[in-house]
N, C-alpha and C. Protein backbone atom coordinates (compact mmCIF):
# COMPACT_ATOMS: atom_id res chain seq x y z
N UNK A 1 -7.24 20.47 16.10
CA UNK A 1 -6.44 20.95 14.99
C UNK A 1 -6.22 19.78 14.01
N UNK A 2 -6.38 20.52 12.77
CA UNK A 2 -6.38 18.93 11.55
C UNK A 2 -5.01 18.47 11.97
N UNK A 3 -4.59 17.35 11.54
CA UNK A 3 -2.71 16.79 11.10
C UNK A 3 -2.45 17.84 9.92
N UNK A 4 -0.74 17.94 9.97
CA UNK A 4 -0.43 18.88 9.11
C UNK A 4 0.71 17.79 8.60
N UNK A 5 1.07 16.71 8.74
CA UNK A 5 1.76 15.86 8.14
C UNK A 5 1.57 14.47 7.71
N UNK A 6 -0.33 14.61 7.49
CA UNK A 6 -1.17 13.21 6.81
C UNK A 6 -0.52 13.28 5.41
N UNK A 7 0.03 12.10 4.70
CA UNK A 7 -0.02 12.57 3.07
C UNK A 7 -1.28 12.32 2.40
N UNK A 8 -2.03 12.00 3.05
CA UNK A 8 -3.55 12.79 2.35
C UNK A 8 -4.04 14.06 2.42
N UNK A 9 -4.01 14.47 3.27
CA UNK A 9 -3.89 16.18 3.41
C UNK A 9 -2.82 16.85 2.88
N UNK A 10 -1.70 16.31 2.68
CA UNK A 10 -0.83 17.28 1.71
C UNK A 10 -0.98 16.87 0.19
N UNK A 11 -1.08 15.72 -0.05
CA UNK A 11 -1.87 15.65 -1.41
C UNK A 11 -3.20 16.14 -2.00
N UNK A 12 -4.14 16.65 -1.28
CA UNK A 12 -4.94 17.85 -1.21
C UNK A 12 -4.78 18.78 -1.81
N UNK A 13 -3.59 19.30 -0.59
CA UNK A 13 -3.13 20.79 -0.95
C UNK A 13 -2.44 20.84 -1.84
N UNK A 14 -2.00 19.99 -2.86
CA UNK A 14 -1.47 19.67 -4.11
C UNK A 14 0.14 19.52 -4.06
N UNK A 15 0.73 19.59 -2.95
CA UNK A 15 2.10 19.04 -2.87
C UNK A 15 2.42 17.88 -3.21
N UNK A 16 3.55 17.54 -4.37
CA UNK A 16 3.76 16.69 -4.83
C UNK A 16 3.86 15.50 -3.44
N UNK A 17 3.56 14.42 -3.08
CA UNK A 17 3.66 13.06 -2.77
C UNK A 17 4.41 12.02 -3.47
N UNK A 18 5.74 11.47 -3.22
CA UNK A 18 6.47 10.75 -4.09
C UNK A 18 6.42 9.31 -2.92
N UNK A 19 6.01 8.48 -3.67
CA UNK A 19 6.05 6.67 -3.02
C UNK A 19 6.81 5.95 -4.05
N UNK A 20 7.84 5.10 -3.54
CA UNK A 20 8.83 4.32 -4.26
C UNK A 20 8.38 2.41 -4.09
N UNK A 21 8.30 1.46 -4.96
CA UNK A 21 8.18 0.56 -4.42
C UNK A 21 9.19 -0.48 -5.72
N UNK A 22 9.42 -1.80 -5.01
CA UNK A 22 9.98 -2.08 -6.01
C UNK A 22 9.43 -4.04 -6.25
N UNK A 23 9.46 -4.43 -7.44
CA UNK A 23 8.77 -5.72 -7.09
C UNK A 23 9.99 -6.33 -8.46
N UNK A 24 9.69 -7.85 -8.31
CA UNK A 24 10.78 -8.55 -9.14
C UNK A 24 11.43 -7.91 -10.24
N UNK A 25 10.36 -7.19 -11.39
CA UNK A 25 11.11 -6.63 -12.42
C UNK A 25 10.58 -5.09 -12.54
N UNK A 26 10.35 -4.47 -11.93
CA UNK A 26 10.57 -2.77 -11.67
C UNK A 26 9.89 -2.11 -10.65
N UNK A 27 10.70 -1.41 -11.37
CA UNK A 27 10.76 0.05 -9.76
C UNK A 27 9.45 1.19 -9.94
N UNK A 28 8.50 1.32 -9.21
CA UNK A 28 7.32 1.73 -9.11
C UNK A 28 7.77 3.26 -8.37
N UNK A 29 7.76 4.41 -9.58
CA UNK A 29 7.58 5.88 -8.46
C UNK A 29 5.90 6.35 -8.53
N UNK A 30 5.62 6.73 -7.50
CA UNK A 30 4.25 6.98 -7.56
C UNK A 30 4.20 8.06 -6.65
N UNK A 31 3.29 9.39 -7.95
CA UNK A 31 3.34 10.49 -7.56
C UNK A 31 1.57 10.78 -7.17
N UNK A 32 1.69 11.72 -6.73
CA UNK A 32 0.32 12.39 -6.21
C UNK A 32 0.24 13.83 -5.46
N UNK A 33 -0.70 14.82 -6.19
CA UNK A 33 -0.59 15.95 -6.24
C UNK A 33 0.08 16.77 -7.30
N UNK A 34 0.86 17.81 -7.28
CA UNK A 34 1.35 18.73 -8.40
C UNK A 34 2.65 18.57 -8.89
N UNK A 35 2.72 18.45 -10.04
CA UNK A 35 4.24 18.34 -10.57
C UNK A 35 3.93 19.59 -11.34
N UNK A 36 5.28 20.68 -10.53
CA UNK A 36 5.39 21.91 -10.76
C UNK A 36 6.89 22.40 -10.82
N UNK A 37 7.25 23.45 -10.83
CA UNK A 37 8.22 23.92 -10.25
C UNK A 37 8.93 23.63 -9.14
N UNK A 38 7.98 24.08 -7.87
CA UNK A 38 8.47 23.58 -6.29
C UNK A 38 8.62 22.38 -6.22
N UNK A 39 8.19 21.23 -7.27
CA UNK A 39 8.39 19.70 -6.88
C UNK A 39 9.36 19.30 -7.89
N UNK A 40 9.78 19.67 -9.16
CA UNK A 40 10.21 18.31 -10.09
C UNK A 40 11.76 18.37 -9.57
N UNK A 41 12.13 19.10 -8.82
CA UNK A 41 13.57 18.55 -8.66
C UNK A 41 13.80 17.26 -7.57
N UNK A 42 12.31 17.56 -6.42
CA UNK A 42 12.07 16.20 -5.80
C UNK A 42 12.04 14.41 -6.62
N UNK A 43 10.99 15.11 -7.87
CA UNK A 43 10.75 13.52 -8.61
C UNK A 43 12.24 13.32 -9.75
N UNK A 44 12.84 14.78 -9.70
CA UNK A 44 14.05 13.86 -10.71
C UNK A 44 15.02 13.48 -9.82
N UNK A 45 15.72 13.73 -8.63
CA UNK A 45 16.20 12.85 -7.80
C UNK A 45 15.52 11.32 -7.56
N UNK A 46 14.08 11.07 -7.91
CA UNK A 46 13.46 10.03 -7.47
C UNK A 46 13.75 9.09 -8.67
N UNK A 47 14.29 9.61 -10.06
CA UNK A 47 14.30 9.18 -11.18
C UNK A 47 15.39 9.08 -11.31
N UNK A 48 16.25 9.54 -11.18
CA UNK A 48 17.88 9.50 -10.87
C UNK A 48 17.81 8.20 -10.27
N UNK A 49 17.74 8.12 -8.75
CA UNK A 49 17.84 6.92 -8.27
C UNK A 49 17.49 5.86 -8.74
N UNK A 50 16.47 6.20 -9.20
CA UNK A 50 15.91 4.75 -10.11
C UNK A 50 16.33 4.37 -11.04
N UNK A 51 17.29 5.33 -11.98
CA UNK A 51 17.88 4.57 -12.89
C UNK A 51 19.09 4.37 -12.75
N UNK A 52 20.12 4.81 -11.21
CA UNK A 52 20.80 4.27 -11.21
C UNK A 52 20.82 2.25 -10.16
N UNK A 53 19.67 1.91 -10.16
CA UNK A 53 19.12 0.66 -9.49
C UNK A 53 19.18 -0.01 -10.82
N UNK A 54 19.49 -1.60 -10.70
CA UNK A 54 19.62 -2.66 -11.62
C UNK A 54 18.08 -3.07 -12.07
N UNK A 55 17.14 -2.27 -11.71
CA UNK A 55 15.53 -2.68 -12.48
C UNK A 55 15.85 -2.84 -13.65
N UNK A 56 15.02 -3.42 -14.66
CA UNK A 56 14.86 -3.63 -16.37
C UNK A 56 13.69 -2.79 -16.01
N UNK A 57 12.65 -2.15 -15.39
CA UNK A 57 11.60 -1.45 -15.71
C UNK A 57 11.56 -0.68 -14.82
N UNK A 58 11.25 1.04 -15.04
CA UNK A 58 10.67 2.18 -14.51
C UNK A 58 9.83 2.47 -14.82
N UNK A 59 8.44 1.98 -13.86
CA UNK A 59 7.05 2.99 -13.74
C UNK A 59 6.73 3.90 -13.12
N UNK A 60 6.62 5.00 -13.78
CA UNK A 60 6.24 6.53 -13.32
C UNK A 60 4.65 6.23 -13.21
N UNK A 61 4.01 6.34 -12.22
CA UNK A 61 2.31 6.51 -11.61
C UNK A 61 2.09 7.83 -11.74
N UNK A 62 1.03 8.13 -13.03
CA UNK A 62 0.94 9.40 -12.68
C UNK A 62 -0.62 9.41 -12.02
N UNK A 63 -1.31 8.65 -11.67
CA UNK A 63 -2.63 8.11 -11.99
C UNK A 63 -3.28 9.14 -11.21
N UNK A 64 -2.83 9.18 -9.67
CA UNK A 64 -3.10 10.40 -8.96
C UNK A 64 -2.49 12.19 -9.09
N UNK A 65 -1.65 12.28 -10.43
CA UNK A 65 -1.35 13.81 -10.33
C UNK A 65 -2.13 14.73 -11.10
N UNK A 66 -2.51 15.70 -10.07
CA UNK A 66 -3.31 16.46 -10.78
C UNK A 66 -3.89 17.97 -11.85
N UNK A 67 -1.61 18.27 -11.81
CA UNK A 67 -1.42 19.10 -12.19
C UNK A 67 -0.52 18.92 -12.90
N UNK A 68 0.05 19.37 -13.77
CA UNK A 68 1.34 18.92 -14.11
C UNK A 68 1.51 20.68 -15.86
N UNK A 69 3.34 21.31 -14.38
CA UNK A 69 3.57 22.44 -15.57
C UNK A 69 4.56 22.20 -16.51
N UNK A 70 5.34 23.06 -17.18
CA UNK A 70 6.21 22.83 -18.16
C UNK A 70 7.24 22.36 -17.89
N UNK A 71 7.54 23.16 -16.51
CA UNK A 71 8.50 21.78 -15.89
C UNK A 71 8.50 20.43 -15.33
N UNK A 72 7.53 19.99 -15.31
CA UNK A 72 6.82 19.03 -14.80
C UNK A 72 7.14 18.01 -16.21
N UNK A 73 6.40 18.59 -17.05
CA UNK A 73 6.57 18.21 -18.30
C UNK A 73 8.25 17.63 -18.77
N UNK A 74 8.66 19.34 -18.84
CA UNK A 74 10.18 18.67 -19.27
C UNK A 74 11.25 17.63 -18.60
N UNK A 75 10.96 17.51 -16.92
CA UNK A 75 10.99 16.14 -16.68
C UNK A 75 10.89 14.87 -16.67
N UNK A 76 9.64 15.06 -17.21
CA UNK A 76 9.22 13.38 -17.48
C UNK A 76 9.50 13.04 -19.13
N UNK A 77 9.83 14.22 -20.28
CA UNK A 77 10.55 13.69 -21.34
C UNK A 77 11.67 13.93 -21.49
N UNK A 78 12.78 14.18 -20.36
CA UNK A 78 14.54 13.98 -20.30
C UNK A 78 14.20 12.52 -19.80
N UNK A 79 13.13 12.19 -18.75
CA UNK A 79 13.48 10.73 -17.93
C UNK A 79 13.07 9.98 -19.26
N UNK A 80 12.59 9.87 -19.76
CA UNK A 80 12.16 9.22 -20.81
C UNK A 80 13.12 9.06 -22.08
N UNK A 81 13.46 10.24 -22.44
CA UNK A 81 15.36 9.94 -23.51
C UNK A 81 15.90 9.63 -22.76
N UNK A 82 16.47 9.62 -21.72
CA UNK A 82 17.66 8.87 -20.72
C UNK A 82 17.31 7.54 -20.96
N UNK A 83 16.14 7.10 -20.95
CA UNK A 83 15.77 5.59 -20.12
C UNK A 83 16.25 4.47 -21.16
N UNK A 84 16.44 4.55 -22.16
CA UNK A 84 16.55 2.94 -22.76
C UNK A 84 15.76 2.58 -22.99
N UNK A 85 14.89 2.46 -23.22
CA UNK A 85 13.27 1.77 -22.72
C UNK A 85 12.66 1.38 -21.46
N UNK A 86 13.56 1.65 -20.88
CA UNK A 86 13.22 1.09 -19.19
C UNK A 86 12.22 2.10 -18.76
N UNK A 87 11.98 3.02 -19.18
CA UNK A 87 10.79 4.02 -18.53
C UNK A 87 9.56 4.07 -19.21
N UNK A 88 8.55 3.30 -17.97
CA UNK A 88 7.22 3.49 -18.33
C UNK A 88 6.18 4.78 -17.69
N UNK A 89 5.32 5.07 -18.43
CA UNK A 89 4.17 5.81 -17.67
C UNK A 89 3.11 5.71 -17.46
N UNK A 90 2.39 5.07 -16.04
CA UNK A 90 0.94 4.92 -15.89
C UNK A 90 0.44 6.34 -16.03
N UNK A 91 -0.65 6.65 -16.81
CA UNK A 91 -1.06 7.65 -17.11
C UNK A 91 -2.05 8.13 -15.84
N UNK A 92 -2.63 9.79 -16.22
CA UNK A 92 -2.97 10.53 -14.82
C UNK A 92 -4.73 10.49 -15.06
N UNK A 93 -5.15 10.05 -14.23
CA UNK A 93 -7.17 9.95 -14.12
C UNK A 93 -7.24 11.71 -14.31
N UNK A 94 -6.53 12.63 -14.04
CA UNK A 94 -6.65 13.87 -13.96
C UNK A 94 -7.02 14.60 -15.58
N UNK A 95 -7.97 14.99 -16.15
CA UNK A 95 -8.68 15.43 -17.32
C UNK A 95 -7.57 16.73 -17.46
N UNK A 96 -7.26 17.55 -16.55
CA UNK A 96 -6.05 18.05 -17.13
C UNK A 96 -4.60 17.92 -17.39
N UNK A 97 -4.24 16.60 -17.17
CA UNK A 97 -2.94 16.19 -17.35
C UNK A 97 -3.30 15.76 -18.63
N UNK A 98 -4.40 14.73 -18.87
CA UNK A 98 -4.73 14.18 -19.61
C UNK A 98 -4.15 15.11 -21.08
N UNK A 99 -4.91 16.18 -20.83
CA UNK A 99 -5.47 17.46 -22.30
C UNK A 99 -4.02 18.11 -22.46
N UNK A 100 -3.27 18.32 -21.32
CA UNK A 100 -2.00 18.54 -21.74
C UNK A 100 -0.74 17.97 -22.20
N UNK A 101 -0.96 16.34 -22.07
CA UNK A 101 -0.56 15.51 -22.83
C UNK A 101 -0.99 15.62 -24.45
N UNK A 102 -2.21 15.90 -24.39
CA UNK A 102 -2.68 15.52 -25.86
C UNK A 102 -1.99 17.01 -26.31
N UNK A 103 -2.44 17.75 -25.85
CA UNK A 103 -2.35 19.19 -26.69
C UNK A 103 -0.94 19.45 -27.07
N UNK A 104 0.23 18.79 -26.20
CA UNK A 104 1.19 18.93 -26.52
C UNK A 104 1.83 17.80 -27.02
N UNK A 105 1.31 16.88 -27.69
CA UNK A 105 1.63 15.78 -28.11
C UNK A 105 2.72 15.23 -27.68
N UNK A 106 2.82 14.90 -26.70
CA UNK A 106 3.66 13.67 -25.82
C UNK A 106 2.89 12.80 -25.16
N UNK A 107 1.65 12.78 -25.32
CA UNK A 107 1.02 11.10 -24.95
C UNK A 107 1.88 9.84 -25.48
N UNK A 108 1.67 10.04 -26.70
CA UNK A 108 2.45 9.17 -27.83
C UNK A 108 4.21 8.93 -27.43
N UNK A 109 4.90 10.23 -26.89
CA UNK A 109 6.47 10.00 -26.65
C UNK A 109 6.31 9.51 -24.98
N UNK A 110 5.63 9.37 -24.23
CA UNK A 110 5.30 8.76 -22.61
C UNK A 110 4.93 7.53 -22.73
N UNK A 111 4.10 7.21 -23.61
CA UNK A 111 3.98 5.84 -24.09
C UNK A 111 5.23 4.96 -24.18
């Protein structure tokens, strides 16, 4: 029987994967799989926390997500007016995060 609790196999099946790390000057969330509905209340608790931590920098990894819906969306531009400037975004290798950034022009406001 496969593992049913590898986070490579649940990042597969497109369940969001949230990894936290933190190094001298910021706090690293790193997602993988779907930012949807069933997940963004997971990554805004993850963003919450992080901005209540004394970092000068928040990087959001989107590098591995491969979905991302309107709520997904409207999360990552409240974390982004909240932040001060402290919130960054590694952008997603995923060609459809990518196109839905562009199409909805918030590449430019994630920046």
């Amino acid at each position: 029987m496969p593992p049913t609790s590898d986070a490579g196999t649940e990042a597969e099946d497109g369940r969001l994967q949230i990894d936290s790390s933190r190094d001298a000057d910021a706090l690293t969330i790193e997602l993988r799989g779907d930012l949807d509905l069933s997940s963004v209340h997971e990554l805004e608790t993850a963003i919450l926390a992080a901005e209540q931590s004394d970092t000068p920098r928040i990087v959001l990894d989107l590098a591995e997500v491969r979905f991302i819906d309107s709520t997904g969306l409207s999360q990552l531009l409240e974390a982004k007016r909240r932040s001060n400037g402290r919130f960054r975004i590694k952008p997603s290798k995923s060609e459809a995060v990518t196109r839905l950034l562009a199409l909805t022009g918030t590449t430019e406001i994630l920046e």
